[in-house]
C-alpha atoms as a PDB file:
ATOM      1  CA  UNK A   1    -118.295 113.065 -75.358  1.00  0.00           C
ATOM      2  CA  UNK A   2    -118.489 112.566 -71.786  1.00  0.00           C
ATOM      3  CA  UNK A   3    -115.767 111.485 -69.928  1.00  0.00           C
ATOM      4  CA  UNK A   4    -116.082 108.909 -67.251  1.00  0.00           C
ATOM      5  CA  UNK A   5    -114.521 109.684 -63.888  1.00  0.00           C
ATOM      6  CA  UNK A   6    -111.734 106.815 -62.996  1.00  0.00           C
ATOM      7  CA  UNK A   7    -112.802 106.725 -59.312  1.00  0.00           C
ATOM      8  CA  UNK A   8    -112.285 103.069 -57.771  1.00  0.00           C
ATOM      9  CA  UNK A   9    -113.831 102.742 -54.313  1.00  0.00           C
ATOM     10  CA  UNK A  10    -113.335  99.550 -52.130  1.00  0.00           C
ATOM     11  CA  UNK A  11    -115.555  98.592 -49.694  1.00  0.00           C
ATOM     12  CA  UNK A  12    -114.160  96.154 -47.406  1.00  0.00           C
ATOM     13  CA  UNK A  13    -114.968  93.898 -44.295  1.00  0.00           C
ATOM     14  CA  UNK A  14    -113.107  91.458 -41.759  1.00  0.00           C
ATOM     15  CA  UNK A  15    -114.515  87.980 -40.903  1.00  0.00           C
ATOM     16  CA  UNK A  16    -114.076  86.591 -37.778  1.00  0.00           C
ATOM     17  CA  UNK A  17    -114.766  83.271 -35.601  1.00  0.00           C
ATOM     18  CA  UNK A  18    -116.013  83.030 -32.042  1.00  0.00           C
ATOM     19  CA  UNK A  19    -115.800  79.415 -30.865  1.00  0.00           C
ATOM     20  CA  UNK A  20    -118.032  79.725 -28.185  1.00  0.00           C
ATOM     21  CA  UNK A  21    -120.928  82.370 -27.838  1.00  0.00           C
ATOM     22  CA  UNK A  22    -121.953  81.355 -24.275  1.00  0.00           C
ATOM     23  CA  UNK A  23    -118.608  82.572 -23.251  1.00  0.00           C
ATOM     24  CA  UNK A  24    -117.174  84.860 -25.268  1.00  0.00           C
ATOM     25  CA  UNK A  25    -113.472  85.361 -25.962  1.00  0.00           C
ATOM     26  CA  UNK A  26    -110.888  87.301 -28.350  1.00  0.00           C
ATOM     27  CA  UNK A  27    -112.466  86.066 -31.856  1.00  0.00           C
ATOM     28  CA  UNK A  28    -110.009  84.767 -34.601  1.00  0.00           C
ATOM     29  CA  UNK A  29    -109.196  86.823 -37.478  1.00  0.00           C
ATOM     30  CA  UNK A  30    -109.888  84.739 -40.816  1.00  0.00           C
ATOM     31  CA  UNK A  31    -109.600  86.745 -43.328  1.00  0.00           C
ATOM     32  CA  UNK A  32    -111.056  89.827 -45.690  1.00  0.00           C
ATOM     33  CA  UNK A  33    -114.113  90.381 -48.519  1.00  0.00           C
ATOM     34  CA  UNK A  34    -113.096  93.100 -50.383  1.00  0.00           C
ATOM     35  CA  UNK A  35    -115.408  94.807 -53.218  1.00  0.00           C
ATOM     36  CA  UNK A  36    -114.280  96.934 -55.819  1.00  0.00           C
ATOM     37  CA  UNK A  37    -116.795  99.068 -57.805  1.00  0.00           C
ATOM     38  CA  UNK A  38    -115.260 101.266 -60.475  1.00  0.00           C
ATOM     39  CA  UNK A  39    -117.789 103.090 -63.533  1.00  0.00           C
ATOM     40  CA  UNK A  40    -117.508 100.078 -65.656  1.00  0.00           C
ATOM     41  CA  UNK A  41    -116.813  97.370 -63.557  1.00  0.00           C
ATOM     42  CA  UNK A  42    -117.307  95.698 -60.221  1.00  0.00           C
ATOM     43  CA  UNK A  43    -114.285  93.338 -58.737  1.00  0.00           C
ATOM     44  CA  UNK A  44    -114.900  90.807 -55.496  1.00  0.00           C
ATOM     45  CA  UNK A  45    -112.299  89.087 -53.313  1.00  0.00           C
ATOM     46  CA  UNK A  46    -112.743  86.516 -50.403  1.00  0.00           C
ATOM     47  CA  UNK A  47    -109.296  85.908 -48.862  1.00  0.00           C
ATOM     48  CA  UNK A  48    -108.742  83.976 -45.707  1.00  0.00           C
ATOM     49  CA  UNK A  49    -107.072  81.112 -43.826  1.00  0.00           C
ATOM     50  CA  UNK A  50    -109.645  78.033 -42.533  1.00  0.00           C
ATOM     51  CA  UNK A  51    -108.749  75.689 -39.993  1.00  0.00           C
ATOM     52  CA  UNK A  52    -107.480  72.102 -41.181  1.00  0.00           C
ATOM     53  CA  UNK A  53    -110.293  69.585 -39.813  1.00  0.00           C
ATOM     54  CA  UNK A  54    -107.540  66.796 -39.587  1.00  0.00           C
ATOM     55  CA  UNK A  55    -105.378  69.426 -37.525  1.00  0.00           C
ATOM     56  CA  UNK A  56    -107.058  71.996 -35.601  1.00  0.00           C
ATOM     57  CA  UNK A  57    -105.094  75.407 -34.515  1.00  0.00           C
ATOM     58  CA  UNK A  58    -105.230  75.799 -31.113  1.00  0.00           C
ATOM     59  CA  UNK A  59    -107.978  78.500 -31.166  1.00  0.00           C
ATOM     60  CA  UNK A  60    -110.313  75.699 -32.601  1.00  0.00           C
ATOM     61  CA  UNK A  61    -109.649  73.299 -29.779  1.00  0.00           C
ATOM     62  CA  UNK A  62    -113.107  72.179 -28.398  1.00  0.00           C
ATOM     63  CA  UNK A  63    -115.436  73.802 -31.490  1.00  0.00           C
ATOM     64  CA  UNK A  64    -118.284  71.313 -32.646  1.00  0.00           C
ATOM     65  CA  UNK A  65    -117.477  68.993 -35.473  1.00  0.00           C
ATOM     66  CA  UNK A  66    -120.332  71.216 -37.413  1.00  0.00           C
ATOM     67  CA  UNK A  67    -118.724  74.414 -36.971  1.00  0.00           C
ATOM     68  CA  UNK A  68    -114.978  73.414 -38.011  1.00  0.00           C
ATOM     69  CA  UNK A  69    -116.830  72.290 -41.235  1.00  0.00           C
ATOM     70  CA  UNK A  70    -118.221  75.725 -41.554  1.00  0.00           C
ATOM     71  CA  UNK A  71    -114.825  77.387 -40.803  1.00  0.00           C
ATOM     72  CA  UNK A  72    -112.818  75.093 -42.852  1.00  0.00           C
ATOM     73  CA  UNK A  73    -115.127  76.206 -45.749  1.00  0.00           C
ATOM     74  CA  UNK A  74    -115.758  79.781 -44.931  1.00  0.00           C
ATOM     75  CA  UNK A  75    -113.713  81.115 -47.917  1.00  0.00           C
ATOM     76  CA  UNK A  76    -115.760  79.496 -50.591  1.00  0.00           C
ATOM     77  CA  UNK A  77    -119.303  79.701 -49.102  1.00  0.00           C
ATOM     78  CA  UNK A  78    -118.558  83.318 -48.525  1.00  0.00           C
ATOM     79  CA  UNK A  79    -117.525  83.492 -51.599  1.00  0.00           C
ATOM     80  CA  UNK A  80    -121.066  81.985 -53.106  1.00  0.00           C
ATOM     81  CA  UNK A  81    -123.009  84.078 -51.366  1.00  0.00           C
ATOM     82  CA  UNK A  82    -121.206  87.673 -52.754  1.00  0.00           C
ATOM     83  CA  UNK A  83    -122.861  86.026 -56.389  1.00  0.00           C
ATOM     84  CA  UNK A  84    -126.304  85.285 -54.287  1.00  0.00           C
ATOM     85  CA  UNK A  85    -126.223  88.488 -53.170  1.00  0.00           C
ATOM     86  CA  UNK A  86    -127.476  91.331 -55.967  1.00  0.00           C
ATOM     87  CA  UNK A  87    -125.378  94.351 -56.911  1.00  0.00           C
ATOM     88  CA  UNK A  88    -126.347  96.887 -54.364  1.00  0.00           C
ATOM     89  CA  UNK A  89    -126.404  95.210 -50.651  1.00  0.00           C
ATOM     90  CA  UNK A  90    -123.465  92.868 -50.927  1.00  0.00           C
ATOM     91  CA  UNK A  91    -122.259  93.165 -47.445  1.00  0.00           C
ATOM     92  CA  UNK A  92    -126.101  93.606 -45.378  1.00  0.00           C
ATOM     93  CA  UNK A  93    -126.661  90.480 -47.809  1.00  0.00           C
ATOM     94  CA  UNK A  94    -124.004  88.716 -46.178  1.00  0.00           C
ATOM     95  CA  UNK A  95    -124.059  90.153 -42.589  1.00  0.00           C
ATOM     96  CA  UNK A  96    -127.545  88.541 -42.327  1.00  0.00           C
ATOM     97  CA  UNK A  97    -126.406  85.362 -43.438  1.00  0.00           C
ATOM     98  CA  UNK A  98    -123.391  85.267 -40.952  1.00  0.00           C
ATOM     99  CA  UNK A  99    -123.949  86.280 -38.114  1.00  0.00           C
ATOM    100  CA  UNK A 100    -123.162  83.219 -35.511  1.00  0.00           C
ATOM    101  CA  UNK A 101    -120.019  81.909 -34.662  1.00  0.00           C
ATOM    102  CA  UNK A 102    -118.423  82.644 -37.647  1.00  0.00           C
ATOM    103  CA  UNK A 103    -119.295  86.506 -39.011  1.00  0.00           C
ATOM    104  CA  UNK A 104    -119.271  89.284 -40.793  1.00  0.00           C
ATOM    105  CA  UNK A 105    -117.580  92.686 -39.315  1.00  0.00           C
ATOM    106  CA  UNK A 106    -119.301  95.766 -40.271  1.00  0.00           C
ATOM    107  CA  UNK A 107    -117.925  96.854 -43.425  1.00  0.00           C
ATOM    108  CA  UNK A 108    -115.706  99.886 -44.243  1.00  0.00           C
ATOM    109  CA  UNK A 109    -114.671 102.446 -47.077  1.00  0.00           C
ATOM    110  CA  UNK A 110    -111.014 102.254 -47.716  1.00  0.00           C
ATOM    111  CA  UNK A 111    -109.198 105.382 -47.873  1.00  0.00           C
ATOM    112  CA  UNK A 112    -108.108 106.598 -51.284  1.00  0.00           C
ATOM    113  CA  UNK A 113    -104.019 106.332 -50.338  1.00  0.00           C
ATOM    114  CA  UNK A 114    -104.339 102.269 -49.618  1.00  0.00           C
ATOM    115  CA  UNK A 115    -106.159 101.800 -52.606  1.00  0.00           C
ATOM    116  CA  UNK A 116    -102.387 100.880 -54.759  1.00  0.00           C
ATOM    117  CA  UNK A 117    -102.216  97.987 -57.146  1.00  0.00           C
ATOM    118  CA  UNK A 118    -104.958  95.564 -57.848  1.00  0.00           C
ATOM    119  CA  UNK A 119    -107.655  94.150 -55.925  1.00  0.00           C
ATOM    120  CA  UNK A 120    -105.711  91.145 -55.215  1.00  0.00           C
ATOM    121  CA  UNK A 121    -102.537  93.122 -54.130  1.00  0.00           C
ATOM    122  CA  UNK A 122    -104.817  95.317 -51.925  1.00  0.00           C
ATOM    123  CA  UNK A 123    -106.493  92.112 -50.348  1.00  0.00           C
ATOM    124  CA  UNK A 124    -103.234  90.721 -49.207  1.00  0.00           C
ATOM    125  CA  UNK A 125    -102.353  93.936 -47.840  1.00  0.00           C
ATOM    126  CA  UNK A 126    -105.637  93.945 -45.756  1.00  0.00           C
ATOM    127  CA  UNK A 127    -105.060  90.237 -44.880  1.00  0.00           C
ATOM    128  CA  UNK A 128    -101.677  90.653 -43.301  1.00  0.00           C
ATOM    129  CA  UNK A 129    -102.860  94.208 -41.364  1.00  0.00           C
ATOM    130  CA  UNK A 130    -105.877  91.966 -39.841  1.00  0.00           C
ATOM    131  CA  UNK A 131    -104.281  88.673 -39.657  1.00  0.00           C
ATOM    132  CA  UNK A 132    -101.124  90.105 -38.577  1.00  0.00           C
ATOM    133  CA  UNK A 133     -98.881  87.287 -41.190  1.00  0.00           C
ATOM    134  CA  UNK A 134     -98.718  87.424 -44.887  1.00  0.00           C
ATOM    135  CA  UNK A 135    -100.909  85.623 -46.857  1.00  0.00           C
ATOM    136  CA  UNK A 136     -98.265  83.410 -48.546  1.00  0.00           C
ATOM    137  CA  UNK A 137     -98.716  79.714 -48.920  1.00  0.00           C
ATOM    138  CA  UNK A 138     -95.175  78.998 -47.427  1.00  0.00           C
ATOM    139  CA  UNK A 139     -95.655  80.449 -44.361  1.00  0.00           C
ATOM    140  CA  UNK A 140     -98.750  77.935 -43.824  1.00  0.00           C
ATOM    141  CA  UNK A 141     -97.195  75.060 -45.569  1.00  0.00           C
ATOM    142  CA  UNK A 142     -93.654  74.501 -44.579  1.00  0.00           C
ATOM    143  CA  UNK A 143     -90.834  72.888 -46.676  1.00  0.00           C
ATOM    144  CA  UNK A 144     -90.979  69.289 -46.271  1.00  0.00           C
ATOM    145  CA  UNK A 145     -93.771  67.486 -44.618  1.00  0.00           C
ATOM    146  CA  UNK A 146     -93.982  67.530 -40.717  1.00  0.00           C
ATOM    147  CA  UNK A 147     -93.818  63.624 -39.257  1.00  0.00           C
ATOM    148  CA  UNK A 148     -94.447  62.665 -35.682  1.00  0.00           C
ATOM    149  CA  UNK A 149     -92.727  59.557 -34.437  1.00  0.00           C
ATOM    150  CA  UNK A 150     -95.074  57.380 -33.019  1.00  0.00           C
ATOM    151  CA  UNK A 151     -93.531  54.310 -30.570  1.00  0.00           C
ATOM    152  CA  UNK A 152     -94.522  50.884 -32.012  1.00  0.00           C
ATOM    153  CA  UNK A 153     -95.217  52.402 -35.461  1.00  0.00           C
ATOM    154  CA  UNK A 154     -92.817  51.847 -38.432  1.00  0.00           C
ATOM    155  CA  UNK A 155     -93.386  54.883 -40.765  1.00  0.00           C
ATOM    156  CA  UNK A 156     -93.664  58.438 -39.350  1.00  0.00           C
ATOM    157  CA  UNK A 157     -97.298  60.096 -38.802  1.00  0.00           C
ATOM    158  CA  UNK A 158     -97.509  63.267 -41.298  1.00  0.00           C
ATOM    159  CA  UNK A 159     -99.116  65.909 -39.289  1.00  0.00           C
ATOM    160  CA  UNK A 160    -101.490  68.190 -41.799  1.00  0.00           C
ATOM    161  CA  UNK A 161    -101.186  72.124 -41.587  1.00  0.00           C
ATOM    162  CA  UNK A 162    -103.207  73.560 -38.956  1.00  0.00           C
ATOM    163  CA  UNK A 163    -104.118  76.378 -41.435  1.00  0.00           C
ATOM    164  CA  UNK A 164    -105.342  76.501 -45.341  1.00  0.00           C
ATOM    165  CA  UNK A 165    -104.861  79.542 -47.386  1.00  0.00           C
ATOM    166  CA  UNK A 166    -107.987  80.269 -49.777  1.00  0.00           C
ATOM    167  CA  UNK A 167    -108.582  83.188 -52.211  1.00  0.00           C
ATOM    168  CA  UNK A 168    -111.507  83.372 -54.770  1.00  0.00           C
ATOM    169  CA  UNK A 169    -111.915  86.560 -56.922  1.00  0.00           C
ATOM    170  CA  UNK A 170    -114.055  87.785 -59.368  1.00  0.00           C
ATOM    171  CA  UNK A 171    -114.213  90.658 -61.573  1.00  0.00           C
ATOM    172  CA  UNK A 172    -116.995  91.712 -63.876  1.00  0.00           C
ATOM    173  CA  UNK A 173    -116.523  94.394 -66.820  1.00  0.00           C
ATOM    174  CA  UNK A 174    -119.491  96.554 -68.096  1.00  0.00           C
ATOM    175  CA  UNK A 175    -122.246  98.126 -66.912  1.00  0.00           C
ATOM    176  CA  UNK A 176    -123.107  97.482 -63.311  1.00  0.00           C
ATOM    177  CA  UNK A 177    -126.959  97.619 -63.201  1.00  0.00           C
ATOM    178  CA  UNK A 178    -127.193  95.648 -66.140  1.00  0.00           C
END
C-alpha cells in the first residue's frame, strides 16, 4: 500500500486598493486569498474588510461611486472568481482579472512553521499581520449603535460602520484533477 505524504502547502496573496491611479498613494490593505492544496483535498479562503457605501473610511474619501461598489463587494466577487478559475492557475487567473484599482498582490508560499490550525485560523492570522487589526466582528461593529445628533431633528442619525467584515471559504475533498 502506498502511503500518501500529509504535506499541506498554502499559497497565499494580499489584496489591496489604490483610489486613484493617476496619483498614486499608500494602497489600503483589504484583506487575504488563501489556498490550501493537500493530496486529497484543496481548501480556499477570501477574507477581508470592504468599505460601507453609506459610510466611507477615510481612505475612500473621493473614490467614484463605481469603484466603492467594487470594493464594498470585493470579498464575494473574489471569491466567485477562485470557482471560475480551474485547479491549476488560481492566482494568474485572478491577477488578470484584478488588476486596477482594486488588485491582486503577487502571491506567496507560506512557510511550513505558520502553517498551525486550519485554513480559517491561518487566514485570520494573515489578516491581522497585513491589516494590522484582528479580524473580529466587534472591533468593526461596536456595542450599541453610533447616533449623531442632528439640530432640528427629533430622533438621532445612526451612523453605519465604515468597515464590513467578509469571509467565504471553501473546501473540496478528493481527488484534485478530477
Amino acid at each position: 500500500m502506498v502511503r500518501l505524504k500529509k504535506s499541506r502547502h498554502v499559497e497565499w496573496s494580499g489584496v489591496e486598493f489604490q483610489p486613484n491611479l493617476l496619483a498614486p498613494k499608500r494602497p489600503v490593505k483589504l484583506g487575504a486569498v488563501l489556498l490550501e492544496t493537500s493530496p486529497t483535498s484543496l481548501g480556499i479562503v477570501v477574507i477581508g474588510r470592504m468599505p460601507n457605501i453609506e459610510s466611507p473610511p477615510p481612505e475612500f474619501v473621493g473614490v467614484s461611486e463605481l469603484m466603492m461598489k467594487i470594493a464594498a463587494k470585493w470579498v464575494d466577487s473574489v471569491f466567485k472568481d477562485t470557482q471560475e478559475a480551474g485547479h491549476e492557475g488560481k492566482f494568474d487567473y485572478l491577477a488578470d482579472r484584478w488588476r486596477g484599482n482594486l488588485y491582486i498582490v503577487k502571491p506567496k508560499l507560506m512557510r511550513r512553521a505558520d502553517i498551525q490550525g486550519n485554513l480559517e485560523v491561518i487566514a485570520k492570522r494573515l489578516y491581522q499581520k497585513l491589516v494590522g487589526e484582528p479580524f473580529d466582528e466587534k472591533s468593526i461593529k461596536p456595542s450599541g449603535e453610533p447616533k449623531l445628533r442632528i439640530p432640528g431633528l427629533d430622533a438621532p442619525v445612526v451612523i453605519p460602520p465604515a468597515w464590513q467584515l467578509d469571509e467565504f471559504k471553501r473546501q473540496t475533498l478528493g481527488q484534485l484533477g478530477v
